[in-house]
N, C-alpha and C. Protein backbone atom coordinates (compact mmCIF):
# COMPACT_ATOMS: atom_id res chain seq x y z
N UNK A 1 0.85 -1.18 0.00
CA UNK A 1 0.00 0.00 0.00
C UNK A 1 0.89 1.24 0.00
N UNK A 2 0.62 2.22 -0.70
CA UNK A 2 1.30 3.59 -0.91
C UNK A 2 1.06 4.05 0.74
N UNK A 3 2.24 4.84 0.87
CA UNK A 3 2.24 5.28 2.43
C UNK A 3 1.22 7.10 2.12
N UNK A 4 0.88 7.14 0.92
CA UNK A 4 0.58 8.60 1.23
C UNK A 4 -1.13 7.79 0.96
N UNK A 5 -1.35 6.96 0.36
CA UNK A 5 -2.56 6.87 -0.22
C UNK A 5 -3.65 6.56 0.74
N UNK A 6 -4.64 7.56 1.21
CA UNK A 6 -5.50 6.88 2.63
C UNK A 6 -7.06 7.00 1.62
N UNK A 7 -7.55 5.70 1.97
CA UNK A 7 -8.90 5.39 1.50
C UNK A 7 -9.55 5.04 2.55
N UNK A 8 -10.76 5.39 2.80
CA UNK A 8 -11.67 5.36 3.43
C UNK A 8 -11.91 3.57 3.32
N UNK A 9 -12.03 2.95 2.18
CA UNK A 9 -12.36 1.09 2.00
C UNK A 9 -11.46 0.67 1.66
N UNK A 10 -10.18 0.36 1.79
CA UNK A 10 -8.78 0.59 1.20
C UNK A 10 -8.76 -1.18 0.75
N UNK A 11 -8.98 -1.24 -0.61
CA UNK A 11 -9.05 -2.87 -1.35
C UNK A 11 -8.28 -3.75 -0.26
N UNK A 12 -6.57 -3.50 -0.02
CA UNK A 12 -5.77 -4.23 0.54
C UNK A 12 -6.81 -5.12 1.87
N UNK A 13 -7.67 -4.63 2.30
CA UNK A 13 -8.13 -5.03 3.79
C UNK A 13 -8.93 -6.23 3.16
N UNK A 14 -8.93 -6.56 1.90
CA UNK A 14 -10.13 -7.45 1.58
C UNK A 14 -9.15 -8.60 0.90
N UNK A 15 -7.96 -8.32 1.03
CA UNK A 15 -6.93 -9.99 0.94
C UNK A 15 -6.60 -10.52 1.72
N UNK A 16 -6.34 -11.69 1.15
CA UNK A 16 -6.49 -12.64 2.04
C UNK A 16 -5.15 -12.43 3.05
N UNK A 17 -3.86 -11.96 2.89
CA UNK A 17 -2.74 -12.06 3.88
C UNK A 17 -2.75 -10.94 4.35
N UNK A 18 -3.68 -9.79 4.28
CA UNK A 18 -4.02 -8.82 5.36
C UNK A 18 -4.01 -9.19 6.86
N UNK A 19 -3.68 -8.34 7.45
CA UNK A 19 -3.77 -9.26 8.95
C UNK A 19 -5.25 -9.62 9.79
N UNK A 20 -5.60 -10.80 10.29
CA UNK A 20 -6.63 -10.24 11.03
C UNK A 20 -7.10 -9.52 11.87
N UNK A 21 -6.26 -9.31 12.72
CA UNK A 21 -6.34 -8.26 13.59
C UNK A 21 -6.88 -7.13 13.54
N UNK A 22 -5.91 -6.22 12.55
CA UNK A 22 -6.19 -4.97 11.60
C UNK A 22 -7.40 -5.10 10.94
N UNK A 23 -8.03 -5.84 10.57
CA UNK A 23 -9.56 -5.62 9.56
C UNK A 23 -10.44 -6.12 11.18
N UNK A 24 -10.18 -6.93 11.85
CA UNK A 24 -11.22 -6.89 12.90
C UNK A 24 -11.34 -5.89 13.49
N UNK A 25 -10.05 -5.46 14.47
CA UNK A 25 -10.02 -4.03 14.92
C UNK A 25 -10.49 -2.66 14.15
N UNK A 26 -10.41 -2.60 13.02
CA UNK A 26 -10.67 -1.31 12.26
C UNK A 26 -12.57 -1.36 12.25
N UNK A 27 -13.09 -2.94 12.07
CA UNK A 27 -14.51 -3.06 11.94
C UNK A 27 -15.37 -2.62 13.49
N UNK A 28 -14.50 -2.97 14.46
CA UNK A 28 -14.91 -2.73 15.57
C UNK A 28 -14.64 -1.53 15.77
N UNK A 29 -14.09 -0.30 15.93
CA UNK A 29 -13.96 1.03 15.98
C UNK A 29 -15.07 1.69 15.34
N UNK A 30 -15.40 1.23 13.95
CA UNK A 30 -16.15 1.48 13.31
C UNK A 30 -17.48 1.26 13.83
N UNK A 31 -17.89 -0.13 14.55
CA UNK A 31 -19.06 -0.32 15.10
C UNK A 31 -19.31 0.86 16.17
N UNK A 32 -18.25 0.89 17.26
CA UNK A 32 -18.40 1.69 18.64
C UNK A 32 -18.69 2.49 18.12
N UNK A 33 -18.53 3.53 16.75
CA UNK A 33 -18.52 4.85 16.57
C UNK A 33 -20.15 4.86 16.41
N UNK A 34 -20.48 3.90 15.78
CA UNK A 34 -22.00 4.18 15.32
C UNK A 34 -22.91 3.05 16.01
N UNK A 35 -22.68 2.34 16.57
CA UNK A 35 -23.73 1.79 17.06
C UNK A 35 -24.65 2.02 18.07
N UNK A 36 -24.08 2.83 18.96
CA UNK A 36 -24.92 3.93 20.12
C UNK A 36 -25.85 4.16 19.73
N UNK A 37 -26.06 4.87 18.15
CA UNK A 37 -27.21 5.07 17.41
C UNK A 37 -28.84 4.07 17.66
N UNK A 38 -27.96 3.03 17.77
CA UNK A 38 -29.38 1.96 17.75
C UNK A 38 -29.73 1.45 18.20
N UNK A 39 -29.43 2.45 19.33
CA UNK A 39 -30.44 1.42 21.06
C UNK A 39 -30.41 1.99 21.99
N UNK A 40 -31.01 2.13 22.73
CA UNK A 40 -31.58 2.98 24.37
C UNK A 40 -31.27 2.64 25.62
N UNK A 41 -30.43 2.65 26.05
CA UNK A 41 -29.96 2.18 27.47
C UNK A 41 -31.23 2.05 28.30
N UNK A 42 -31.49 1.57 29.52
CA UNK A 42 -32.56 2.10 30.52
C UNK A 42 -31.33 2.51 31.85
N UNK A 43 -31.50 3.50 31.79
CA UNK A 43 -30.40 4.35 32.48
C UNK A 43 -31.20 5.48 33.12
N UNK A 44 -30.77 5.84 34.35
CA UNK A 44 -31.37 7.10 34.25
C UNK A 44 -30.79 8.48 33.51
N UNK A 45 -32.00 9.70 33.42
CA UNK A 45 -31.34 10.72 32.69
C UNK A 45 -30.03 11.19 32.60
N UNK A 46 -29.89 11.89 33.79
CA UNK A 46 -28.36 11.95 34.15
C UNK A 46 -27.20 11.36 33.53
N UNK A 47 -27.40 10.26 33.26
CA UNK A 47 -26.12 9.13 33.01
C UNK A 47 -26.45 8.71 31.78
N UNK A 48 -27.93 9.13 31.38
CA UNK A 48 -27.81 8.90 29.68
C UNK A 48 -27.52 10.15 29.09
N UNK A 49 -26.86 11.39 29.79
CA UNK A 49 -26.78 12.71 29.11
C UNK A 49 -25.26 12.50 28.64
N UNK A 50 -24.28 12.00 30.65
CA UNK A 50 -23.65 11.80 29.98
C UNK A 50 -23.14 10.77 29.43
N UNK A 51 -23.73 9.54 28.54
CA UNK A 51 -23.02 9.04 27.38
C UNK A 51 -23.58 9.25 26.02
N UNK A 52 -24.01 10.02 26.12
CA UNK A 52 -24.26 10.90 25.02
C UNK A 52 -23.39 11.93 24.47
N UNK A 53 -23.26 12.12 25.55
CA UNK A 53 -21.63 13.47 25.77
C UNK A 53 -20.27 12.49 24.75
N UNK A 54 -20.16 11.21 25.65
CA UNK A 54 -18.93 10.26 25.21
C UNK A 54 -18.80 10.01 23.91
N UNK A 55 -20.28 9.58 23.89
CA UNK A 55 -20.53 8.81 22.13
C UNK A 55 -20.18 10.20 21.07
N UNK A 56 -21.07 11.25 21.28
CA UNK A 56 -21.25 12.20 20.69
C UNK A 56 -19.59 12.46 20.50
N UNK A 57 -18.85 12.83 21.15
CA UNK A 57 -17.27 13.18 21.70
C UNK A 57 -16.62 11.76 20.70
N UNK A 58 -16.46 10.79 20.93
CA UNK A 58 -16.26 9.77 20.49
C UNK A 58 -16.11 9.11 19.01
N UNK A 59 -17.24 9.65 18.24
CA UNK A 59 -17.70 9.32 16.99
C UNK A 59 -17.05 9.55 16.30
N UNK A 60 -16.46 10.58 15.64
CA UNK A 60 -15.63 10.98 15.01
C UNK A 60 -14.39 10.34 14.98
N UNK A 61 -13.15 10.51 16.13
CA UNK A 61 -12.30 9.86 16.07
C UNK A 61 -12.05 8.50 15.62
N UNK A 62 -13.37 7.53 16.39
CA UNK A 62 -13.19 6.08 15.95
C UNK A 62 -13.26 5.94 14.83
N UNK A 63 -14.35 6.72 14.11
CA UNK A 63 -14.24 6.12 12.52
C UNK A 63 -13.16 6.52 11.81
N UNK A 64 -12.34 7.63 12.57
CA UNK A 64 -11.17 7.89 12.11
C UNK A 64 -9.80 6.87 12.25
N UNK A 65 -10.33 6.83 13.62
CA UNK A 65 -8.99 5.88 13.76
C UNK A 65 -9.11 4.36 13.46
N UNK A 66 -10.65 4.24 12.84
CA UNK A 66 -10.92 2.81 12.47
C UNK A 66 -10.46 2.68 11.09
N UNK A 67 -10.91 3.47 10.14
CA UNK A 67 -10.31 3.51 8.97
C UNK A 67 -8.89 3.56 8.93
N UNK A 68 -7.95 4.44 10.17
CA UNK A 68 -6.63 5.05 9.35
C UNK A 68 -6.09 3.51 9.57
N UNK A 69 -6.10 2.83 10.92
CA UNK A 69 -6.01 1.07 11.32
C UNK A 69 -5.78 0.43 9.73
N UNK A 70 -7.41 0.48 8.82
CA UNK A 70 -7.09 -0.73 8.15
C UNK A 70 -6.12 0.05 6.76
N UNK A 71 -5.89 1.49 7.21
CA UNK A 71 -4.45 1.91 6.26
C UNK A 71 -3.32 2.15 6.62
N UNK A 72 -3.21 1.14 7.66
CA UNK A 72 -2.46 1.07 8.57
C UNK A 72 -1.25 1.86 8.76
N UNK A 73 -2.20 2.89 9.79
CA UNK A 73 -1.17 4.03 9.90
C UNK A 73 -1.13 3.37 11.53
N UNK A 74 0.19 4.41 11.95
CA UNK A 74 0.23 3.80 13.56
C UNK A 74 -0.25 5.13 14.08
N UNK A 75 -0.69 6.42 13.94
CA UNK A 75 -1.10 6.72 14.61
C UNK A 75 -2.26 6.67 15.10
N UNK A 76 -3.23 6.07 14.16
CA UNK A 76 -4.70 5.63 14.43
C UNK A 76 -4.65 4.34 15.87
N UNK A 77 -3.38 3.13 15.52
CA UNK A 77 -3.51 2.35 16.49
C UNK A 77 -3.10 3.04 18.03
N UNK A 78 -2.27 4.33 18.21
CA UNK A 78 -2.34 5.02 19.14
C UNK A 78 -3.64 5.29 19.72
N UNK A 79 -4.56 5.82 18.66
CA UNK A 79 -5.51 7.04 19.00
C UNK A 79 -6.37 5.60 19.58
N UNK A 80 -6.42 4.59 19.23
CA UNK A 80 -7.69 3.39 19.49
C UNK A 80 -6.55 2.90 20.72
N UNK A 81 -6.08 2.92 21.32
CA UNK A 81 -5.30 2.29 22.30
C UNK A 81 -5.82 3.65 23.65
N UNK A 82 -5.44 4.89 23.13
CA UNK A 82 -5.68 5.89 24.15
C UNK A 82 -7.24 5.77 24.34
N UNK A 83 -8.48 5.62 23.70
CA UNK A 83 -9.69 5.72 23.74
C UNK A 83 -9.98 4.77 24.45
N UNK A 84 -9.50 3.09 24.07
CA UNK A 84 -10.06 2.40 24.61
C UNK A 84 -9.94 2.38 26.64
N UNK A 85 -8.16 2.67 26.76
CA UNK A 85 -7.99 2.79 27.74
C UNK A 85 -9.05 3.92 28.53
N UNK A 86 -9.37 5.64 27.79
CA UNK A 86 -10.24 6.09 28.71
C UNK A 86 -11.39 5.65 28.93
N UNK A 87 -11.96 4.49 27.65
CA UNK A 87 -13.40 4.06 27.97
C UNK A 87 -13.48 3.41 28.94
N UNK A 88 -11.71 2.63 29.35
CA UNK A 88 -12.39 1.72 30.80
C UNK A 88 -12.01 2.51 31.89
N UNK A 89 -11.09 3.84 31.88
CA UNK A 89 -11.05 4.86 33.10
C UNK A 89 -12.67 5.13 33.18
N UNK A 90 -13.07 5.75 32.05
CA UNK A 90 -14.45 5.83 32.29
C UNK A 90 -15.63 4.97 33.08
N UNK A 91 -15.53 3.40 32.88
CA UNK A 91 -15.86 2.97 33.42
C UNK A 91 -16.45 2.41 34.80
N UNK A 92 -14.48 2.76 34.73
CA UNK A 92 -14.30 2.20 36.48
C UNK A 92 -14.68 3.54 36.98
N UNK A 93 -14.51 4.81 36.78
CA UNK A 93 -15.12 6.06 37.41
C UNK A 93 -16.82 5.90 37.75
N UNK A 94 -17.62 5.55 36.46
CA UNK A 94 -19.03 5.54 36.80
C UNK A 94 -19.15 4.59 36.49
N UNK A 95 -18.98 2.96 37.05
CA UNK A 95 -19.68 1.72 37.10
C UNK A 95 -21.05 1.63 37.18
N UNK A 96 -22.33 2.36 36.91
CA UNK A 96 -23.30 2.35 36.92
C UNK A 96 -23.41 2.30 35.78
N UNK A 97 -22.70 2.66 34.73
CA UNK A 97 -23.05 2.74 33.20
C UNK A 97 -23.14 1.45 32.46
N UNK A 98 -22.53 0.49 33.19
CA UNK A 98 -22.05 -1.24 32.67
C UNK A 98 -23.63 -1.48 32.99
N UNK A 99 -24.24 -1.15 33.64
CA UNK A 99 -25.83 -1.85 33.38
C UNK A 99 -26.53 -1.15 31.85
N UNK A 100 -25.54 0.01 31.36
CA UNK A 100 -26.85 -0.15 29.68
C UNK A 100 -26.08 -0.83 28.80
N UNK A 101 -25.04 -1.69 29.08
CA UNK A 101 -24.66 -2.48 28.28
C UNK A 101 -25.66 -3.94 28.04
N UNK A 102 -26.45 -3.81 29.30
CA UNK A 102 -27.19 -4.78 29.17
C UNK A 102 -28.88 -5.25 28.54
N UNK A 103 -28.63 -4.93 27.51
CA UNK A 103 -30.34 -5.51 26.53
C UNK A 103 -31.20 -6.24 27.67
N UNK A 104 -32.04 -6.12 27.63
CA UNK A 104 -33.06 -6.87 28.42
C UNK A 104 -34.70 -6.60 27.39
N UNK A 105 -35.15 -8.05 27.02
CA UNK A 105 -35.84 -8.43 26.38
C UNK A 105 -36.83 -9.82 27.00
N UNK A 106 -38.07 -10.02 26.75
CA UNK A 106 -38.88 -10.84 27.02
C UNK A 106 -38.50 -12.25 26.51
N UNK A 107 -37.57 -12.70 25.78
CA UNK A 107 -36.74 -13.92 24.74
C UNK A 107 -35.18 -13.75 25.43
N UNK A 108 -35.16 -14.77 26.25
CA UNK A 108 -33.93 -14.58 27.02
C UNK A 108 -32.49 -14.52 26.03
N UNK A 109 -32.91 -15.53 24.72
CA UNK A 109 -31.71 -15.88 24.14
C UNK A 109 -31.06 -14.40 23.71
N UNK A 110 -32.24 -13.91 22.90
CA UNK A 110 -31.94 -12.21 22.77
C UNK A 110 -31.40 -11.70 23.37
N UNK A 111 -32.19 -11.57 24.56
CA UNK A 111 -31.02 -10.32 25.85
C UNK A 111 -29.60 -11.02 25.94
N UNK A 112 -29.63 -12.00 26.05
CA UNK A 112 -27.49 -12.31 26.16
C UNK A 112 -26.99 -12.32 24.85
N UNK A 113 -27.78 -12.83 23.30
CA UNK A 113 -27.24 -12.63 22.56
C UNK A 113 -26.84 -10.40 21.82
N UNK A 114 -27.81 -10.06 22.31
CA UNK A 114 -27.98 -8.40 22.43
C UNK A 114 -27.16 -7.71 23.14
N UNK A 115 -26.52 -8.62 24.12
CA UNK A 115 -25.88 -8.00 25.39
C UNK A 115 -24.58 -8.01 25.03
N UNK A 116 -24.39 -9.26 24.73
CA UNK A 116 -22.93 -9.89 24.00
C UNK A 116 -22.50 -8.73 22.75
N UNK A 117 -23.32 -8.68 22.15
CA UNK A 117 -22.98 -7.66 20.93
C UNK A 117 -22.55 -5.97 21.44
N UNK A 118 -23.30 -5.90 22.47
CA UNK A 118 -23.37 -4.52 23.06
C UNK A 118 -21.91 -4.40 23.84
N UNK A 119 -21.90 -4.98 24.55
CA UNK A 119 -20.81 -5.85 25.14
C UNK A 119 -19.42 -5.55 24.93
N UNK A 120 -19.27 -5.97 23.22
CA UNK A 120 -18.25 -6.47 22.33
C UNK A 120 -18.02 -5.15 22.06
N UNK A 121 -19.43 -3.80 21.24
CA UNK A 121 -19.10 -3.26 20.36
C UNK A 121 -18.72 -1.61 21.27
N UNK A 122 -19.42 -1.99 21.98
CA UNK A 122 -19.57 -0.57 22.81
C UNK A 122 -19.24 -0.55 24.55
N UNK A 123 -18.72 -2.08 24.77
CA UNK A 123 -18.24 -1.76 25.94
C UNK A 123 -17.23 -2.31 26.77
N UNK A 124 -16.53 -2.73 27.59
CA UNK A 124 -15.71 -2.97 27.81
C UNK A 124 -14.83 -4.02 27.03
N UNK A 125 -15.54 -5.08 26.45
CA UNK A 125 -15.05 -6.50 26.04
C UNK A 125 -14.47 -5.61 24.51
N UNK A 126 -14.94 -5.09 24.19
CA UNK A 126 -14.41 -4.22 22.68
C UNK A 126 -13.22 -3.30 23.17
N UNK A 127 -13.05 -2.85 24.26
CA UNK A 127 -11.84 -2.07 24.71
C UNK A 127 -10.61 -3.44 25.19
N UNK A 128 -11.18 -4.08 25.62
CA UNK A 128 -10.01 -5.28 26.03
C UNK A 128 -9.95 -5.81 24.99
N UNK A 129 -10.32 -6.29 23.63
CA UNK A 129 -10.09 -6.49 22.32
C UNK A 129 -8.98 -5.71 21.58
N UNK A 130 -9.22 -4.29 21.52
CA UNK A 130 -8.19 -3.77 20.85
C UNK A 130 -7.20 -3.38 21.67
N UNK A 131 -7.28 -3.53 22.89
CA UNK A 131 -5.54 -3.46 23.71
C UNK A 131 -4.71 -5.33 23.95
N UNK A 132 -5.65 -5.96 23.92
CA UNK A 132 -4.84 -7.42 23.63
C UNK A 132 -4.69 -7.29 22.16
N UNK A 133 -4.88 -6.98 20.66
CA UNK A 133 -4.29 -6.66 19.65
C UNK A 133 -3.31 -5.76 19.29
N UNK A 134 -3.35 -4.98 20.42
CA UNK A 134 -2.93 -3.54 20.25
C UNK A 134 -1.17 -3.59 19.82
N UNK A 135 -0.54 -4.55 20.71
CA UNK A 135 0.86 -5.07 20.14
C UNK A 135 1.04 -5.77 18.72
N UNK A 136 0.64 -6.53 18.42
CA UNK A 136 0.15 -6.69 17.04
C UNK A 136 0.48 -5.83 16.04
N UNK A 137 -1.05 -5.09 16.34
CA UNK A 137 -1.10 -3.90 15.49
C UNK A 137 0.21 -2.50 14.92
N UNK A 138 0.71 -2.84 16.79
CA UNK A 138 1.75 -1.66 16.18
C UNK A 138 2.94 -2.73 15.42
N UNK A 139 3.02 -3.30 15.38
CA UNK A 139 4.48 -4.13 14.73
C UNK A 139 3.84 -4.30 13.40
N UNK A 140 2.51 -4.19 13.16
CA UNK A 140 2.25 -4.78 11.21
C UNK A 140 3.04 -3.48 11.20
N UNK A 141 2.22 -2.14 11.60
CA UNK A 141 2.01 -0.70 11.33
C UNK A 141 3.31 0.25 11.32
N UNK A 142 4.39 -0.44 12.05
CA UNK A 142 5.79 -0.35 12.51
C UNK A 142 6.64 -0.91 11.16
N UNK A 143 6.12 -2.37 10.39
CA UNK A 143 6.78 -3.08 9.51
C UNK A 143 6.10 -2.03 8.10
N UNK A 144 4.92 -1.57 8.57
CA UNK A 144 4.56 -1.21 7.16
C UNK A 144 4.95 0.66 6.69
N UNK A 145 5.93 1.28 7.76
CA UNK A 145 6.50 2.26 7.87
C UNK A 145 8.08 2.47 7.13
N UNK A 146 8.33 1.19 7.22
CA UNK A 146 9.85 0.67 6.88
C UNK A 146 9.90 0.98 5.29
């Protein structure tokens, strides 16, 4: 890949000796950025203002730093390493928020399969995802600087 050339769908991510890592991680950044969109915590006001604040704050960068990932720049794997880490400072600050990770539905399989996704894309298990890749990532991104 050209080091100046940044594409938003960049072909390379769709071969096969691309890394996995890099196309998982870049898809997941991409999810966190927008998936907030499509679902309602049961939270109270307060605490749904502020992750609204986060997401809102949030959005931008990830899809930034999700895309620059699968053009594998290293400063994007910075910017997704620093985020993820404040999402779980965030966390551990207001632990009340880990309950709108949780779907709750009348079809049990739903709520854990809903939860799991929520889970993955938007909450902690998606921040411990891209910091156990996160070494990885910088050594493709490190090799592909050379």
């Amino acid at each position: 890949m050209d080091k100046k050339e940044f594409k938003i769908f960049p072909v390379v991510r769709m071969y096969a000796e691309f890394p996995w890592q890099i196309w998982a991680v870049g898809w997941l950044a991409i999810f966190k950025a927008i998936l907030w969109l499509a679902y309602e915590p049961n939270l109270p006001e307060p605490i749904l203002r502020l992750l609204a604040y986060k997401f809102t704050l949030g959005m931008f960068p990830l899809l930034l730093f999700g895309i620059g990932v699968w053009n594998l720049r290293r400063w994007a794997v910075w910017g997704l390493i620093f985020l993820a880490v404040a999402d779980l400072i965030f966390l551990i600050v207001s632990p009340q928020i880990f309950s709108g990770f949780l779907v709750h539905s009348e079809v049990f399989i739903y709520s854990v399969l809903l939860s799991a996704i929520v889970l993955l894309c938007n909450g902690p298990l998606g921040d411990i995802f891209i910091l156990i890749a996160a070494p990885i990532m910088l050594k493709i991104t490190k090799t592909n600087q050379d």
